[in-house]
N, C-alpha and C. Protein backbone atom coordinates (compact mmCIF):
# COMPACT_ATOMS: atom_id res chain seq x y z
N UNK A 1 68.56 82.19 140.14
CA UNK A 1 67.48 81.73 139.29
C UNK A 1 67.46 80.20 139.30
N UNK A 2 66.43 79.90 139.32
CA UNK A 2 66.25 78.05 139.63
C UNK A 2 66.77 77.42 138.00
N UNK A 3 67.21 76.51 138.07
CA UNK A 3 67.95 75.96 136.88
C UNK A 3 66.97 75.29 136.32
N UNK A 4 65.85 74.48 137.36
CA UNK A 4 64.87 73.81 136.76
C UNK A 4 63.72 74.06 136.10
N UNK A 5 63.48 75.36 135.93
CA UNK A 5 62.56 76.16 135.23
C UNK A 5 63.58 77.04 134.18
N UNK A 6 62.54 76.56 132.49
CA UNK A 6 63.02 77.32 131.67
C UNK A 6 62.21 78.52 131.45
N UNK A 7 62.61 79.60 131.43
CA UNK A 7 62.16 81.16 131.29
C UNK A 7 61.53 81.38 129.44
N UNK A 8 60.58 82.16 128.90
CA UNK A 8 60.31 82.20 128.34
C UNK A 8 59.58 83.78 128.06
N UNK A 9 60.51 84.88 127.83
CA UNK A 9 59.99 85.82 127.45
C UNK A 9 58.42 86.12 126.23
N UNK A 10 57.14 86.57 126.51
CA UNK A 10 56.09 86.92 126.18
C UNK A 10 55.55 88.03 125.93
N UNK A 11 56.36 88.85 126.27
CA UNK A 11 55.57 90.52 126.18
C UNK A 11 57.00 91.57 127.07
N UNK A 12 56.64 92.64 126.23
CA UNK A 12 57.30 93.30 127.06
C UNK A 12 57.18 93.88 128.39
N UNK A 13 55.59 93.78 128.19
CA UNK A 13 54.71 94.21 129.57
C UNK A 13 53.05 93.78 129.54
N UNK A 14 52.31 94.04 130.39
CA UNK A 14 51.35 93.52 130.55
C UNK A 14 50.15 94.49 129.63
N UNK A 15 50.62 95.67 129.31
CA UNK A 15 49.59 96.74 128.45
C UNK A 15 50.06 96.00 126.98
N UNK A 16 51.31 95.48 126.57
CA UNK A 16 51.63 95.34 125.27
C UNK A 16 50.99 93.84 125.07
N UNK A 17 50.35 92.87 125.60
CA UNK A 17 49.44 91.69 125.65
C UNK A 17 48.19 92.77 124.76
N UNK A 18 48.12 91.65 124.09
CA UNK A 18 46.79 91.88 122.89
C UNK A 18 45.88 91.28 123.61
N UNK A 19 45.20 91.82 124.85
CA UNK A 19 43.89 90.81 125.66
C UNK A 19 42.96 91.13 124.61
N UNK A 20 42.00 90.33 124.69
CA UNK A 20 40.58 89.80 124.00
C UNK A 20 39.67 90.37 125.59
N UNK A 21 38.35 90.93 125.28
CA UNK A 21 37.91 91.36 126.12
C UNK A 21 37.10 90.49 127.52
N UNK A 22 37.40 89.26 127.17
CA UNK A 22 37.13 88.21 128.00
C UNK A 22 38.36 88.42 129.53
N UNK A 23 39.61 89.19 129.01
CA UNK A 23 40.59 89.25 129.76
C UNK A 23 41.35 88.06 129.76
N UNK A 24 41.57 87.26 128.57
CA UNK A 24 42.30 86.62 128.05
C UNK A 24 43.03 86.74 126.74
N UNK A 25 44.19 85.69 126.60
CA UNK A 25 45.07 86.15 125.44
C UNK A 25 45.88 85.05 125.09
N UNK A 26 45.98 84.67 123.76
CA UNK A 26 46.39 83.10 123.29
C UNK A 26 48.29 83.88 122.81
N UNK A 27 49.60 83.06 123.38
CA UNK A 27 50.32 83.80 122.80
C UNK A 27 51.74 82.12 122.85
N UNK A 28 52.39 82.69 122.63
CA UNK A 28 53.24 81.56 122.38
C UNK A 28 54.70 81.55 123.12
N UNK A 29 55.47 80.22 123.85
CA UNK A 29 55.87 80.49 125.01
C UNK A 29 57.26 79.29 124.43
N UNK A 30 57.98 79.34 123.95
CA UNK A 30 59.32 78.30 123.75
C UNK A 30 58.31 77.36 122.40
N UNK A 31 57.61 78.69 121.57
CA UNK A 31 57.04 77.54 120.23
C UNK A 31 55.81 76.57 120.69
N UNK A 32 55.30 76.88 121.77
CA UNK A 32 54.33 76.27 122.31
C UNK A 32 53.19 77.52 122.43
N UNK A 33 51.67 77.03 122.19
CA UNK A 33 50.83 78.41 122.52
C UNK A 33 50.16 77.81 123.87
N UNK A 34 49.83 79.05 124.32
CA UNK A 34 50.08 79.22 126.28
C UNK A 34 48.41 79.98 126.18
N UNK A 35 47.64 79.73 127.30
CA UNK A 35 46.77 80.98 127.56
C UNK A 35 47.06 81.93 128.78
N UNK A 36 47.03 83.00 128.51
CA UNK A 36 47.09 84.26 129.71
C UNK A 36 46.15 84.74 130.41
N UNK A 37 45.69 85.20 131.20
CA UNK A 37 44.54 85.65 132.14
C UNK A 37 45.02 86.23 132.61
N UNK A 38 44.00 87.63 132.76
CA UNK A 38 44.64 88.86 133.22
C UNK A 38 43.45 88.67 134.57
N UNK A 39 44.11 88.98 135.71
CA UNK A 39 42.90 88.82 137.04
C UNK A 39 43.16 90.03 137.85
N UNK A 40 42.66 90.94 137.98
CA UNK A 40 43.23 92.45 138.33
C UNK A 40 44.15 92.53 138.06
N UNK A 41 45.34 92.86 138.81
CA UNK A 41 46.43 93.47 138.32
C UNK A 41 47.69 92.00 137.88
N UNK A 42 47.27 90.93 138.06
CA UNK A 42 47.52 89.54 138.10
C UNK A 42 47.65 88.96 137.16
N UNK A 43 48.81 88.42 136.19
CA UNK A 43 48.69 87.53 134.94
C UNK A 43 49.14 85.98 135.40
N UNK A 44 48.18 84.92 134.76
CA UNK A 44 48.43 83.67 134.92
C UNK A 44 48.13 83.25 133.41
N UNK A 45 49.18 81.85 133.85
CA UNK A 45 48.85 81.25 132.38
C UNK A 45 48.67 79.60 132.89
N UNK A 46 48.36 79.02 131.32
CA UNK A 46 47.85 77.42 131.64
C UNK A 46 48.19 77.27 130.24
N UNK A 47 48.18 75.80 129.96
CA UNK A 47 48.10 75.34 128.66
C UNK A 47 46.48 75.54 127.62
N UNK A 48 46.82 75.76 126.46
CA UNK A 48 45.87 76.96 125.15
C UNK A 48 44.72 76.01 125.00
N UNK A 49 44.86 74.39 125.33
CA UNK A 49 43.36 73.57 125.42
C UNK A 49 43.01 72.77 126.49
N UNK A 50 41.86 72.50 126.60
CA UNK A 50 40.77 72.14 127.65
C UNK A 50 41.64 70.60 127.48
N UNK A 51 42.08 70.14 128.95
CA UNK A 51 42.36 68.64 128.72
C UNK A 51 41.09 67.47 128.35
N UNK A 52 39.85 68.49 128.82
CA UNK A 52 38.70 67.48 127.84
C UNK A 52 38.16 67.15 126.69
N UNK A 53 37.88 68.13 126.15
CA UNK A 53 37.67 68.00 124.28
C UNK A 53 38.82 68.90 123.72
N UNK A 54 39.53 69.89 124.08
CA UNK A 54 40.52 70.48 123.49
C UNK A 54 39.93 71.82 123.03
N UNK A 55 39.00 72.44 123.50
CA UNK A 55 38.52 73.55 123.41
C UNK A 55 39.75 74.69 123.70
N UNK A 56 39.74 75.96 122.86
CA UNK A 56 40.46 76.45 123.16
C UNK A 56 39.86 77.57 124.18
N UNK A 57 41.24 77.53 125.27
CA UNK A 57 40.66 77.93 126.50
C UNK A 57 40.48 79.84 126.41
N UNK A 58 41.31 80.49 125.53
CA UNK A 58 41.37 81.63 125.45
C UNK A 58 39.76 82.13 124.58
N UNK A 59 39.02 81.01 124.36
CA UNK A 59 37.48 81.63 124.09
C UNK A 59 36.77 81.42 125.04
N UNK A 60 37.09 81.23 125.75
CA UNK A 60 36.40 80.97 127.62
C UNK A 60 36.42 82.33 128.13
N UNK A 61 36.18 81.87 129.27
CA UNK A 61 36.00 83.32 129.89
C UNK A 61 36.46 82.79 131.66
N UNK A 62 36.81 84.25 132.08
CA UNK A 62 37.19 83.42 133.86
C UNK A 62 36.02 84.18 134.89
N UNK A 63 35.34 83.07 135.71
CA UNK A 63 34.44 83.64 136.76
C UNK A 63 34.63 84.26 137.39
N UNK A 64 33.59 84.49 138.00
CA UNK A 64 33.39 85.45 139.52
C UNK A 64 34.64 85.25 140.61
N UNK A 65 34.95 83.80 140.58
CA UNK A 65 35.92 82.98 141.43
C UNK A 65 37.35 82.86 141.06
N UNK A 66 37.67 83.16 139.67
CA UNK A 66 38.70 83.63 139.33
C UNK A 66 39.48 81.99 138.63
N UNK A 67 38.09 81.20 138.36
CA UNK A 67 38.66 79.98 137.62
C UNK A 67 38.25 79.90 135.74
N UNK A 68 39.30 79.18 134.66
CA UNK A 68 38.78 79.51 133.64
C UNK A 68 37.64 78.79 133.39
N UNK A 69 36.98 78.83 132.27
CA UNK A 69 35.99 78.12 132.05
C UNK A 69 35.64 78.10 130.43
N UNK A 70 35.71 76.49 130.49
CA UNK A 70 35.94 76.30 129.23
C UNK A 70 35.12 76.33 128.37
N UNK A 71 35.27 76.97 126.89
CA UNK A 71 33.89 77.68 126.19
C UNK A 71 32.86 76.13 125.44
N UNK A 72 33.80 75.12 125.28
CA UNK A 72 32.61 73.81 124.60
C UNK A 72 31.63 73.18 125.57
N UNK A 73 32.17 73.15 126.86
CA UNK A 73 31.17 72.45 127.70
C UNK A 73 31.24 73.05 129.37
N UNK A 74 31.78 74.43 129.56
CA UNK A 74 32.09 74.64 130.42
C UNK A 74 32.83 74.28 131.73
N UNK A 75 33.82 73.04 131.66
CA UNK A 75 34.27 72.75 132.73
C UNK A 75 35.18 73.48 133.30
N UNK A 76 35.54 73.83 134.66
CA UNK A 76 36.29 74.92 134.99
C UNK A 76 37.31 74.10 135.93
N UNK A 77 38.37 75.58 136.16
CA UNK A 77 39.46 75.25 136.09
C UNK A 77 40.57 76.02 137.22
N UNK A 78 40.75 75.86 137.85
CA UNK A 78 41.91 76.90 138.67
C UNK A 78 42.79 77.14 138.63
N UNK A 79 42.98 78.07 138.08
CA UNK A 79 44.12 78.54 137.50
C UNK A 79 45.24 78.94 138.14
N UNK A 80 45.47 78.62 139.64
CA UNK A 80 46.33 79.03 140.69
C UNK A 80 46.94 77.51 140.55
N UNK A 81 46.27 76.31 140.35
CA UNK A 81 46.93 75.05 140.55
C UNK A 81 46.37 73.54 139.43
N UNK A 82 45.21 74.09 138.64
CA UNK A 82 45.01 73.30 137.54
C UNK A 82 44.17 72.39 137.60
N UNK A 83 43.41 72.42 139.35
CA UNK A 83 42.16 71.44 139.33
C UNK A 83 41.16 71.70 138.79
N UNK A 84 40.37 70.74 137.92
CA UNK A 84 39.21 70.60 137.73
C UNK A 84 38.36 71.00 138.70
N UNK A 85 37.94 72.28 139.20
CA UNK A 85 36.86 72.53 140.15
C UNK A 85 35.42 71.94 139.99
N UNK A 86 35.11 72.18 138.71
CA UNK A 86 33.42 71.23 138.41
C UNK A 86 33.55 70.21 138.45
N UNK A 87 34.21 69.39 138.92
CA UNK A 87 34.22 68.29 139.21
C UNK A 87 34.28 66.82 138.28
N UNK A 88 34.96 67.09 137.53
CA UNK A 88 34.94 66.10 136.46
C UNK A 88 35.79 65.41 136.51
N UNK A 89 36.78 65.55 136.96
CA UNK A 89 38.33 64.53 137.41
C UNK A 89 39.78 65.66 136.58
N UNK A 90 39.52 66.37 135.44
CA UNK A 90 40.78 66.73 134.38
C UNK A 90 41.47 67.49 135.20
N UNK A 91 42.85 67.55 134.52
CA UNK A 91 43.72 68.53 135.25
C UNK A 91 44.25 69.33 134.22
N UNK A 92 44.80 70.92 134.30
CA UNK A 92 45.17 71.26 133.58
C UNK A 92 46.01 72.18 133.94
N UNK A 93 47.29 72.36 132.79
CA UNK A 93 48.94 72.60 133.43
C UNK A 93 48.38 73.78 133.12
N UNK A 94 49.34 74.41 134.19
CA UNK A 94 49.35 75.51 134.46
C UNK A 94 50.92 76.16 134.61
N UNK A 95 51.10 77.53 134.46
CA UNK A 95 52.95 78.04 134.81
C UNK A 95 52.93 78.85 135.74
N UNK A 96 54.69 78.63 136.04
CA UNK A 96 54.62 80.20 136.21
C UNK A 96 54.56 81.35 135.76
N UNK A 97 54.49 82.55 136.11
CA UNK A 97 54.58 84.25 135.60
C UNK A 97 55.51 85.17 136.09
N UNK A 98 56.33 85.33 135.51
CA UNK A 98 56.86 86.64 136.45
C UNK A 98 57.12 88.08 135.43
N UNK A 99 57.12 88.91 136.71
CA UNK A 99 57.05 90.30 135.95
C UNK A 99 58.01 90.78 136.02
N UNK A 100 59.22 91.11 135.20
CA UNK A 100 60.28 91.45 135.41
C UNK A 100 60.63 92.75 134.27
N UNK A 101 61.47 93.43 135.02
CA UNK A 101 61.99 94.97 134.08
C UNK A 101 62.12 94.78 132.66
N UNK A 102 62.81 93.28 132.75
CA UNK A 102 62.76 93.03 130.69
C UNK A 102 61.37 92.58 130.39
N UNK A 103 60.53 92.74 131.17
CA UNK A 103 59.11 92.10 130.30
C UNK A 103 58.53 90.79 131.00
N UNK A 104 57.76 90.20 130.18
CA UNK A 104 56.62 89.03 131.38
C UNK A 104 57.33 88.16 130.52
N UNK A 105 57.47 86.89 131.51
CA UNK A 105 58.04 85.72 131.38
C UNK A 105 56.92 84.72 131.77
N UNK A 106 57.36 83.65 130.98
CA UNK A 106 56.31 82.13 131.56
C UNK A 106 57.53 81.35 132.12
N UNK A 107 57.74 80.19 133.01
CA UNK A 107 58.60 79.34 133.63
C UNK A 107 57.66 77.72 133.04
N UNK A 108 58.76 77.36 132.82
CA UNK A 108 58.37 75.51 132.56
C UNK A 108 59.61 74.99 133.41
N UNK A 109 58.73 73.66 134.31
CA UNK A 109 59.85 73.09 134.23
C UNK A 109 60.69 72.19 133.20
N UNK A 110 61.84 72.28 133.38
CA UNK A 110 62.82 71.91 132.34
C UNK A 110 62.52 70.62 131.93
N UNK A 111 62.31 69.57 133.04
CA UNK A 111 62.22 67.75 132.77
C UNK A 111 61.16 67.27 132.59
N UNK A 112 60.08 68.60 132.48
CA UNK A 112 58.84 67.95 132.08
C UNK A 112 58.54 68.67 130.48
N UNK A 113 59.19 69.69 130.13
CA UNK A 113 58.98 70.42 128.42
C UNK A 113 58.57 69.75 127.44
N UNK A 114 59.01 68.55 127.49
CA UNK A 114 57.99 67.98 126.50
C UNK A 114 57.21 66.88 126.57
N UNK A 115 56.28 67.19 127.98
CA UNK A 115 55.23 66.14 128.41
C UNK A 115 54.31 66.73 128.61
N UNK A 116 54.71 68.18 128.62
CA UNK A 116 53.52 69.17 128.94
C UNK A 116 52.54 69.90 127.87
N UNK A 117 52.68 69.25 126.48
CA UNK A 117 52.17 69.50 125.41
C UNK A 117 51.20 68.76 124.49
């Protein structure tokens, strides 16, 4: 296990996530709240506001393209790596996920935990 990522148990599984029918879900990750996106069989997460006005991203919804999109002014987002796709310049953090027998985990890295908030 990489030392530089801290693990952060979230669910026991992906049916026990309280999604919102947008196929998102606001939940909380080392005392920090995280957003989840469920993309077929696929969970990703990012940080819970828009780095532009601070909209919360779990009242968004994710496109056709599989980027979020943020519910105050729509700027979107890729959620595989955190670029601003509409083109506005913002970036927004994004984690890892993993699915493991004890349940879904988020990963931070360790030397950035509290820059990422």
């Amino acid at each position: 296990m990489d030392e530089k990522i801290k693990w952060y148990k979230v669910a026991e599984g992906k049916d026990t996530i309280e999604w919102q029918p947008n196929n998102l879900a606001l939940t909380e990750a080392g005392g920090r709240k995280i957003t989840l996106a469920r993309i077929d069989n696929e969970i990703l997460a990012c940080a819970h506001k828009c780095p532009h006005a601070g909209g919360t991203l779990a009242d968004g919804f994710v496109d056709a393209l599989g980027d979020i999109v943020c519910p105050l002014h729509r700027y979107k987002f890729s959620l595989q790596n955190g670029r601003n796709v509409s083109g506005e310049g913002y970036y927004l953090r994004t984690f890892e996920v993993e699915e493991r027998e004890a349940g879904i985990f988020i990963g931070f890295e360790a030397s950035t935990w509290l820059d990422i908030f």
